[in-house]
C-alpha atoms as a PDB file:
ATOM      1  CA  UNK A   1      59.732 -29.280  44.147  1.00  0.00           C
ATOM      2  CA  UNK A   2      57.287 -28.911  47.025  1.00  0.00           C
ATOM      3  CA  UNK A   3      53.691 -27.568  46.402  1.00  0.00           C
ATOM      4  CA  UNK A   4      53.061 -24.236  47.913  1.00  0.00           C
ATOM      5  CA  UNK A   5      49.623 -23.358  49.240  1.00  0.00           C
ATOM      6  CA  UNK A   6      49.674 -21.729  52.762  1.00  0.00           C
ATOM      7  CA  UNK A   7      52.568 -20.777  54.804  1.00  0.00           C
ATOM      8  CA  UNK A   8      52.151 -19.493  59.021  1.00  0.00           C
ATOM      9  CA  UNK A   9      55.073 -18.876  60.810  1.00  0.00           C
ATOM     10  CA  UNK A  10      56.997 -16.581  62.367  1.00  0.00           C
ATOM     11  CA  UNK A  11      58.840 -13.464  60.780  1.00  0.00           C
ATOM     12  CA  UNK A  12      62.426 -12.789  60.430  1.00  0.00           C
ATOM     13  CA  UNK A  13      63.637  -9.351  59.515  1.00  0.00           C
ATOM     14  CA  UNK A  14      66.657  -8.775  57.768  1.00  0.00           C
ATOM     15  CA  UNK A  15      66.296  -4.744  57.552  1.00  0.00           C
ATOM     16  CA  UNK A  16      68.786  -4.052  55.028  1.00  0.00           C
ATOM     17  CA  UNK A  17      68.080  -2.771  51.232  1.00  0.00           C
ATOM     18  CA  UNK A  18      70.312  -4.120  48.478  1.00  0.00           C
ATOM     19  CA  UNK A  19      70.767  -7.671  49.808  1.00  0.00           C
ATOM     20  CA  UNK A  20      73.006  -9.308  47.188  1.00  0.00           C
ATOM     21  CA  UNK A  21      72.936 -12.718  46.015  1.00  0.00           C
ATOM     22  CA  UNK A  22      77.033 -13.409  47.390  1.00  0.00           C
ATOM     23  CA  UNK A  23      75.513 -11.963  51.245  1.00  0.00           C
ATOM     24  CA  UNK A  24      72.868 -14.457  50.878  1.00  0.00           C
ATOM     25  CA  UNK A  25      75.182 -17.257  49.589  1.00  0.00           C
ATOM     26  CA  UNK A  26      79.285 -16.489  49.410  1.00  0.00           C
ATOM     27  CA  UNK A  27      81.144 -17.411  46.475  1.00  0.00           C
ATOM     28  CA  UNK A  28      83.229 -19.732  48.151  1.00  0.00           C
ATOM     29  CA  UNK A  29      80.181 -21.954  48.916  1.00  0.00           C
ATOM     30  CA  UNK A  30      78.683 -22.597  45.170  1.00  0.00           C
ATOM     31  CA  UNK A  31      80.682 -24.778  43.545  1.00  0.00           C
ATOM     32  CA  UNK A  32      78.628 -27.418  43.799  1.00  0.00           C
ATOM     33  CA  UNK A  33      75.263 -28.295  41.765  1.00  0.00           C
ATOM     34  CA  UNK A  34      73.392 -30.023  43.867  1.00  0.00           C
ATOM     35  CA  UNK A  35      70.620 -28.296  45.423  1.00  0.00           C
ATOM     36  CA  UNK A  36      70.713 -28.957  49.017  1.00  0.00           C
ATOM     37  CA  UNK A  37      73.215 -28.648  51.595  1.00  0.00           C
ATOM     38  CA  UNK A  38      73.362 -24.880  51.228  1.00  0.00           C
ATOM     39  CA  UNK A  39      71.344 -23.872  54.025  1.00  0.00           C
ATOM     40  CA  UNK A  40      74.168 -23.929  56.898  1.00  0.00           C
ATOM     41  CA  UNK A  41      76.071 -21.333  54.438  1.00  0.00           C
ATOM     42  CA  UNK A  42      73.033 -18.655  54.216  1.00  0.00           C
ATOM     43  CA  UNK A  43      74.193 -15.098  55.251  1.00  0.00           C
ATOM     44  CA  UNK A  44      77.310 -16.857  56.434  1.00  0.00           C
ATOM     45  CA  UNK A  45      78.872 -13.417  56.657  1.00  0.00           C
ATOM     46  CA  UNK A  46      76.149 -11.982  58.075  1.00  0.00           C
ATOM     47  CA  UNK A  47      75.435 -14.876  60.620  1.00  0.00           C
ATOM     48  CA  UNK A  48      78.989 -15.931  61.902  1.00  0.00           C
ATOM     49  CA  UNK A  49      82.082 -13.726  62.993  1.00  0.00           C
ATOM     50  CA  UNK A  50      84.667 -15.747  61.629  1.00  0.00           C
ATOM     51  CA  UNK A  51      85.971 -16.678  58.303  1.00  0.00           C
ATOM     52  CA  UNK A  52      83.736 -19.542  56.879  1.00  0.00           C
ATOM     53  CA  UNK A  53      84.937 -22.635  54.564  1.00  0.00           C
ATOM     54  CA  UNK A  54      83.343 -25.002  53.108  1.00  0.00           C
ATOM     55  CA  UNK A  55      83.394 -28.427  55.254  1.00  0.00           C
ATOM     56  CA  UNK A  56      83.743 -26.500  58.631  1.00  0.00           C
ATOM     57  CA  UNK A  57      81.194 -27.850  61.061  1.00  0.00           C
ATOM     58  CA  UNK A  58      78.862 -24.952  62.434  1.00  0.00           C
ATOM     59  CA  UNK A  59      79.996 -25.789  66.267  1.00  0.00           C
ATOM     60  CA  UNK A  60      83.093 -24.671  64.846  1.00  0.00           C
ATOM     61  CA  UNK A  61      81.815 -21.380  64.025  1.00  0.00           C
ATOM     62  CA  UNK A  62      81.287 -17.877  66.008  1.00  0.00           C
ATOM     63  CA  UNK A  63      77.867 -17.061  65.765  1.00  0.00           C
ATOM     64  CA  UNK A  64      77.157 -13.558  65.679  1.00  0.00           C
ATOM     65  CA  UNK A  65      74.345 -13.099  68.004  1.00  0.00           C
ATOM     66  CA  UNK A  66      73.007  -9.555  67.218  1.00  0.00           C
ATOM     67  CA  UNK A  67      72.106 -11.000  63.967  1.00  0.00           C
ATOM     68  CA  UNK A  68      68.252 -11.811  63.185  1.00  0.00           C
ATOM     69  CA  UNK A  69      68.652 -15.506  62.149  1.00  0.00           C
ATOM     70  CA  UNK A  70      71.112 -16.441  64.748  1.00  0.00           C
ATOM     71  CA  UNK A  71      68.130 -14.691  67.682  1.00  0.00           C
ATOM     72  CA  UNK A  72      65.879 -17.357  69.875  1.00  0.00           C
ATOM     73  CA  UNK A  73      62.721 -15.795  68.946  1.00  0.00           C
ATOM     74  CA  UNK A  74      63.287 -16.362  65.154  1.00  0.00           C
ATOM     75  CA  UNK A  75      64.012 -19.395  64.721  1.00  0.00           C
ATOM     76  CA  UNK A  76      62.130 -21.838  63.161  1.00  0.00           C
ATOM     77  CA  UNK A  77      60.986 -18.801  60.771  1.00  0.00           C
ATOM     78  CA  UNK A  78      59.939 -19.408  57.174  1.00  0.00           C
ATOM     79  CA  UNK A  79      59.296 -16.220  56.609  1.00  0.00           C
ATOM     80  CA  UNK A  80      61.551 -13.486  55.416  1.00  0.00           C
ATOM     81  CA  UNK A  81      61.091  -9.840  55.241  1.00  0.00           C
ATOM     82  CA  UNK A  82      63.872  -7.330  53.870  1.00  0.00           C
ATOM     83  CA  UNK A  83      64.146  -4.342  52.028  1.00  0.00           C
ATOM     84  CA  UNK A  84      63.865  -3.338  48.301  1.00  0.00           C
ATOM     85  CA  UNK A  85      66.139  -4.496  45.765  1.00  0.00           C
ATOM     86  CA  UNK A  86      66.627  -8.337  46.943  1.00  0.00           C
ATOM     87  CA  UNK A  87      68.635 -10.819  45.723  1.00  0.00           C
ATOM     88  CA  UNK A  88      70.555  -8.426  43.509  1.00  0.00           C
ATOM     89  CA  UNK A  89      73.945  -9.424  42.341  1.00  0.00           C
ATOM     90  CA  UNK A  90      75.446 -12.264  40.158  1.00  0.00           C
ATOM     91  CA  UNK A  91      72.309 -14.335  39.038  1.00  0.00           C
ATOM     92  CA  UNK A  92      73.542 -17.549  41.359  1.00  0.00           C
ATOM     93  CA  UNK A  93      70.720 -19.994  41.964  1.00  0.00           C
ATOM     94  CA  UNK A  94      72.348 -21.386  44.776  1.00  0.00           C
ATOM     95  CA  UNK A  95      71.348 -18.085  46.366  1.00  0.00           C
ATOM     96  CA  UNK A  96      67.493 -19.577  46.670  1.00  0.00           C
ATOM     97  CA  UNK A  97      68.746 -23.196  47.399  1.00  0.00           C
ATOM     98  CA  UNK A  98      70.081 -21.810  50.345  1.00  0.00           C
ATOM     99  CA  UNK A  99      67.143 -20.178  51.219  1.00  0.00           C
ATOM    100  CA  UNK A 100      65.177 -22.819  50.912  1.00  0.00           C
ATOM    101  CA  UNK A 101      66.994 -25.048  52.437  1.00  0.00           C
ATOM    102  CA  UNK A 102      67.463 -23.172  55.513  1.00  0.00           C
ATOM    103  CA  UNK A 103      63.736 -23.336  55.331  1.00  0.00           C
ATOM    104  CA  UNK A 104      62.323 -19.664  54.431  1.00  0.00           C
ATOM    105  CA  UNK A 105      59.292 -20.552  51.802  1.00  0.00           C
ATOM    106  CA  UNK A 106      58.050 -16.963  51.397  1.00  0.00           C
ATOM    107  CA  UNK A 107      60.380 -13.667  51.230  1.00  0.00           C
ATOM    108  CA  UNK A 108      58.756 -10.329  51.128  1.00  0.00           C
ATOM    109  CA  UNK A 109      60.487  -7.114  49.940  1.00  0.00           C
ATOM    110  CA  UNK A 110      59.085  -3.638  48.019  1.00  0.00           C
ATOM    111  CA  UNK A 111      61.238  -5.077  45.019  1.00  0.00           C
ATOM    112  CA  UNK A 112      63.132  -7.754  43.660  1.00  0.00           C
ATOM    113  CA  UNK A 113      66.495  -8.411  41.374  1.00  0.00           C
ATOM    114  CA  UNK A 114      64.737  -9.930  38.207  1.00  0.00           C
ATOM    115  CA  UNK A 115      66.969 -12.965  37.618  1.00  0.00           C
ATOM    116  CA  UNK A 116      66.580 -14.267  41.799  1.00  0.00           C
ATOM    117  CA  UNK A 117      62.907 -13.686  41.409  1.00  0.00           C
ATOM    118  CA  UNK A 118      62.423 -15.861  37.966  1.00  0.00           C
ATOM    119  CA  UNK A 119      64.474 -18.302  40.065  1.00  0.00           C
ATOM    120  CA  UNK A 120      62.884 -18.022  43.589  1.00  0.00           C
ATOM    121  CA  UNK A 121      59.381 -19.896  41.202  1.00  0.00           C
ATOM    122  CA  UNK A 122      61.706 -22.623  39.873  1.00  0.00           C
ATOM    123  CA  UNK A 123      62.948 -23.787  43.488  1.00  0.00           C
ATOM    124  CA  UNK A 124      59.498 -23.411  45.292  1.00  0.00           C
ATOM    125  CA  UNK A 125      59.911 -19.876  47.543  1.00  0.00           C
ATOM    126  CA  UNK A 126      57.505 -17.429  47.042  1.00  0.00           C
ATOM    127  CA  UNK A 127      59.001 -13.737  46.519  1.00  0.00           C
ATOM    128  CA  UNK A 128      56.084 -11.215  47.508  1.00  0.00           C
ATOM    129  CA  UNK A 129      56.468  -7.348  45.961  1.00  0.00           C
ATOM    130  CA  UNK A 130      54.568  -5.201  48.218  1.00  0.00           C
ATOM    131  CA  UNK A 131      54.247  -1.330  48.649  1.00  0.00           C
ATOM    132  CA  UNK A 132      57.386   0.089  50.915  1.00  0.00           C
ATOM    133  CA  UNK A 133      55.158   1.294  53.435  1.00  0.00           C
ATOM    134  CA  UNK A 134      54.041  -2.051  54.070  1.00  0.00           C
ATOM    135  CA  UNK A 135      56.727  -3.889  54.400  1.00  0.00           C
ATOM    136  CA  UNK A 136      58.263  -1.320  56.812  1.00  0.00           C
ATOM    137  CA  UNK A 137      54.778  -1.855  58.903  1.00  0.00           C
ATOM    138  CA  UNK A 138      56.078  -5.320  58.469  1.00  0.00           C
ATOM    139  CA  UNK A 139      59.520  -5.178  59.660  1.00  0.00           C
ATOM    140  CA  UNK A 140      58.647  -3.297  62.423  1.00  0.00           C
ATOM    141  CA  UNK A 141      56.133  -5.604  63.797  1.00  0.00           C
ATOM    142  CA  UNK A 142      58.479  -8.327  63.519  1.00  0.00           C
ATOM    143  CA  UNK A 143      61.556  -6.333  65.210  1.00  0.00           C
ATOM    144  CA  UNK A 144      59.308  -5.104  68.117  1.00  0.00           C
ATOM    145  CA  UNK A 145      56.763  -8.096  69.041  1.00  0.00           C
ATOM    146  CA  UNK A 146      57.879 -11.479  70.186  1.00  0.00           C
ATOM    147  CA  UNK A 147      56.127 -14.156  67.816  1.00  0.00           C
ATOM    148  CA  UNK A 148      55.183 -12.014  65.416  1.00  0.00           C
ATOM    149  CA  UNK A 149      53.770 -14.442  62.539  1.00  0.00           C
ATOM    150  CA  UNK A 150      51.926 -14.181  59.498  1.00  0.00           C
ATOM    151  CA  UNK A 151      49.417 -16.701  57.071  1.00  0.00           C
ATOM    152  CA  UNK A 152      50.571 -16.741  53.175  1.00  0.00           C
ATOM    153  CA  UNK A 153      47.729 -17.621  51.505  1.00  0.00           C
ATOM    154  CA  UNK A 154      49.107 -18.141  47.390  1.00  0.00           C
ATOM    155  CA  UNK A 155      45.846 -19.787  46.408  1.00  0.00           C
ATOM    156  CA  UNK A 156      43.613 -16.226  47.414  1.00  0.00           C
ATOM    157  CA  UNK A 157      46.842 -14.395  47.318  1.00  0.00           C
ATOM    158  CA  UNK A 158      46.821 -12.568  50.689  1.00  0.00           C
ATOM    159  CA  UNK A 159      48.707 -12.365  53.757  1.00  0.00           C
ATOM    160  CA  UNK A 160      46.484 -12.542  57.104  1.00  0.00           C
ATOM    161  CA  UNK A 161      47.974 -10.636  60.325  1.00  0.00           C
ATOM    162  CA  UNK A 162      47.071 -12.107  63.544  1.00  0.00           C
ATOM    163  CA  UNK A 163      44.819  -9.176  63.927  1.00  0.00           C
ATOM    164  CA  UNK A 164      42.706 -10.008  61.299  1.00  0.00           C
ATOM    165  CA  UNK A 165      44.122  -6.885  58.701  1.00  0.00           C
ATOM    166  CA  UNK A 166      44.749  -8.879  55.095  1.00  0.00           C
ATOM    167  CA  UNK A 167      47.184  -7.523  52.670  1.00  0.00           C
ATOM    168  CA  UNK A 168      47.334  -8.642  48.918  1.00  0.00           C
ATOM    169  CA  UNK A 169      49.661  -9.203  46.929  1.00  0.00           C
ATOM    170  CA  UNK A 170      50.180  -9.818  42.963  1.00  0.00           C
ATOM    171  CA  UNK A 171      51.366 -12.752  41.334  1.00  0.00           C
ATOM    172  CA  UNK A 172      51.853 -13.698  37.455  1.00  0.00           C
ATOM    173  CA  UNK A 173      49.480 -16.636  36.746  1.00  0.00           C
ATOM    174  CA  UNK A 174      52.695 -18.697  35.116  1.00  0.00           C
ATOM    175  CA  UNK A 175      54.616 -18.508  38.364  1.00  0.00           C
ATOM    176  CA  UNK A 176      51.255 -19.194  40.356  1.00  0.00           C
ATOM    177  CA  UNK A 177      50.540 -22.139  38.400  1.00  0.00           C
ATOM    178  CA  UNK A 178      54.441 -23.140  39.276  1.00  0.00           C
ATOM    179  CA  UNK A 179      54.164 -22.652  42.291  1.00  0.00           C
ATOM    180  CA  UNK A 180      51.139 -24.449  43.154  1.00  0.00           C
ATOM    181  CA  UNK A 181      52.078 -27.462  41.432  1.00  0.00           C
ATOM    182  CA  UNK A 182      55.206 -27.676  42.558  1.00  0.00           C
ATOM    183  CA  UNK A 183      56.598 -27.834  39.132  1.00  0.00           C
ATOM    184  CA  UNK A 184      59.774 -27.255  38.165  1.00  0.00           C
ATOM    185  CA  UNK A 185      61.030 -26.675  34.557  1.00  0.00           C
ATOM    186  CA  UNK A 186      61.161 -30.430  33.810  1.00  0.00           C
ATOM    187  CA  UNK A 187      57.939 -30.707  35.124  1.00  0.00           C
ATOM    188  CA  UNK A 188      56.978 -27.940  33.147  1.00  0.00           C
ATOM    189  CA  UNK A 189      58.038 -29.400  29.835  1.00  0.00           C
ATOM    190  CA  UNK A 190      56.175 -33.013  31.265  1.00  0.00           C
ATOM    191  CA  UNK A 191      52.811 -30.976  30.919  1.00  0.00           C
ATOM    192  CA  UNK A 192      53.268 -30.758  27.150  1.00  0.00           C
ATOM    193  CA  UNK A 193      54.026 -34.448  25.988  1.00  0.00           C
ATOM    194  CA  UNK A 194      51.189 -33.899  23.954  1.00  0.00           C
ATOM    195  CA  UNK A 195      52.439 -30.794  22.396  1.00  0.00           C
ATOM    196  CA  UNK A 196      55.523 -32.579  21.993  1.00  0.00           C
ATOM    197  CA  UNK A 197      54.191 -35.946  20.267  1.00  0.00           C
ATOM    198  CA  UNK A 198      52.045 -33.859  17.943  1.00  0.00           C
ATOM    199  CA  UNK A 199      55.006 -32.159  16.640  1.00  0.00           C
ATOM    200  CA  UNK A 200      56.824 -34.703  16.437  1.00  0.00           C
ATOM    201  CA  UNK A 201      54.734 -36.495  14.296  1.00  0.00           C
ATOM    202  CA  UNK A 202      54.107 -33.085  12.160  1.00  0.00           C
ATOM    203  CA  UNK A 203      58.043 -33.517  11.413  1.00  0.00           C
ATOM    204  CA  UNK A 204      57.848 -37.166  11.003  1.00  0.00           C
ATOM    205  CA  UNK A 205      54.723 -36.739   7.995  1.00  0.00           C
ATOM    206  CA  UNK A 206      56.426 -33.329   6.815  1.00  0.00           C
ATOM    207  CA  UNK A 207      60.367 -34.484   7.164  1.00  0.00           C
ATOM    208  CA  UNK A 208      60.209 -38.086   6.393  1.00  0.00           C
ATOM    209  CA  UNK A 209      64.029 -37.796   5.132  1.00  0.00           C
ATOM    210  CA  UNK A 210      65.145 -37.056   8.566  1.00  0.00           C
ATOM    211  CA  UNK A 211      63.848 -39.989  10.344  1.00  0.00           C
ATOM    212  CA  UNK A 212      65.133 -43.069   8.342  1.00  0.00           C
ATOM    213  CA  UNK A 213      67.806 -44.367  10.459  1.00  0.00           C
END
């Protein structure tokens, strides 16, 4: 998983509340575990008039173009900015695989579903939780200027406007420390080898019966 310390780019809205984990990935596209590959499919209901399959080549698609993703002036965006409730739904990790693979690293929203949060840390995009207000100041900045971009700073845990306003934001120091790092659960569980050997050799002095194969 890739590190995370600053991300600038451009803003993509998606102004909708309730944005479910089967808009941001459809069933039809997760039944396979590997973790990349998903981008193409992300909002593919959202982003293409026509039915979508898996194996059908996007030239092969209608694009719908009064959606944000599919617009000239946001492409290239790695940030996202919605409404509350994100990622709600079945708890579908491919739902952040495709986000990340289409290449949004930060999403911001008022609130988040719990499980897509927990799994937004373990795949390296950075949900940020900010005050409604804001992120309608946010979304409406993005809708009406061209360009409109924004600096994610996780290490001081702010995001810097172009006009030199700061918002902060709050982050638990576990996913932080994730994040960061770039680890992801087995990387997490590499940290503690010590941990591990200790107890391991606890059992070995404590349990000798159980290790005399």
């Amino acid at each position: 998983m890739r590190p995370f310390k600053q991300v600038e780019s451009r803003v993509v809205p998606v102004d909708r509340s309730n944005i479910d984990t089967d808009a941001l990935i459809p069933k039809q596209y997760i039944k396979s575990i590997e973790r990349t590959g998903f981008g193409k499919y992300l909002f593919d209901e959202w982003r293409f008039l026509d039915k979508g399959e898996p194996g059908m080549l996007l030239e092969q698609r209608i694009p719908n173009p009064e959606f944000t993703l599919n617009m000239e002036r946001y492409q290239g965006a790695e940030i996202l900015v919605a409404q509350d409730n994100f990622g709600c739904g079945s708890s579908r990790e491919h739902a952040v695989w495709a986000l990340e693979d289409f290449g949004i690293r930060v999403v911001i929203a008022p609130s988040f579903a719990e499980i897509f949060y927990a799994n937004c840390f373990k795949n390296g995009v950075l949900p940020i939780a900010l005050e409604p207000e804001k992120v309608e100041t946010l979304i409406h900045s993005a809708l009406s200027v061209d360009g409109f971009s924004l600096l994610v700073d996780l290490p001081s845990q702010l995001i810097n406007m172009s006009d030199g306003e700061s918002l902060s934001f709050s982050i638990d120091p576990y996913y932080k420390l994730r994040l960061e790092n770039g680890y992801d659960d087995i990387d997490i569980t590499l940290t503690k080898l010590d941990q591990i050997a200790r107890y391991e050799q606890k059992r070995r002095e404590q349990e000798p019966w159980l290790f005399t194969v």
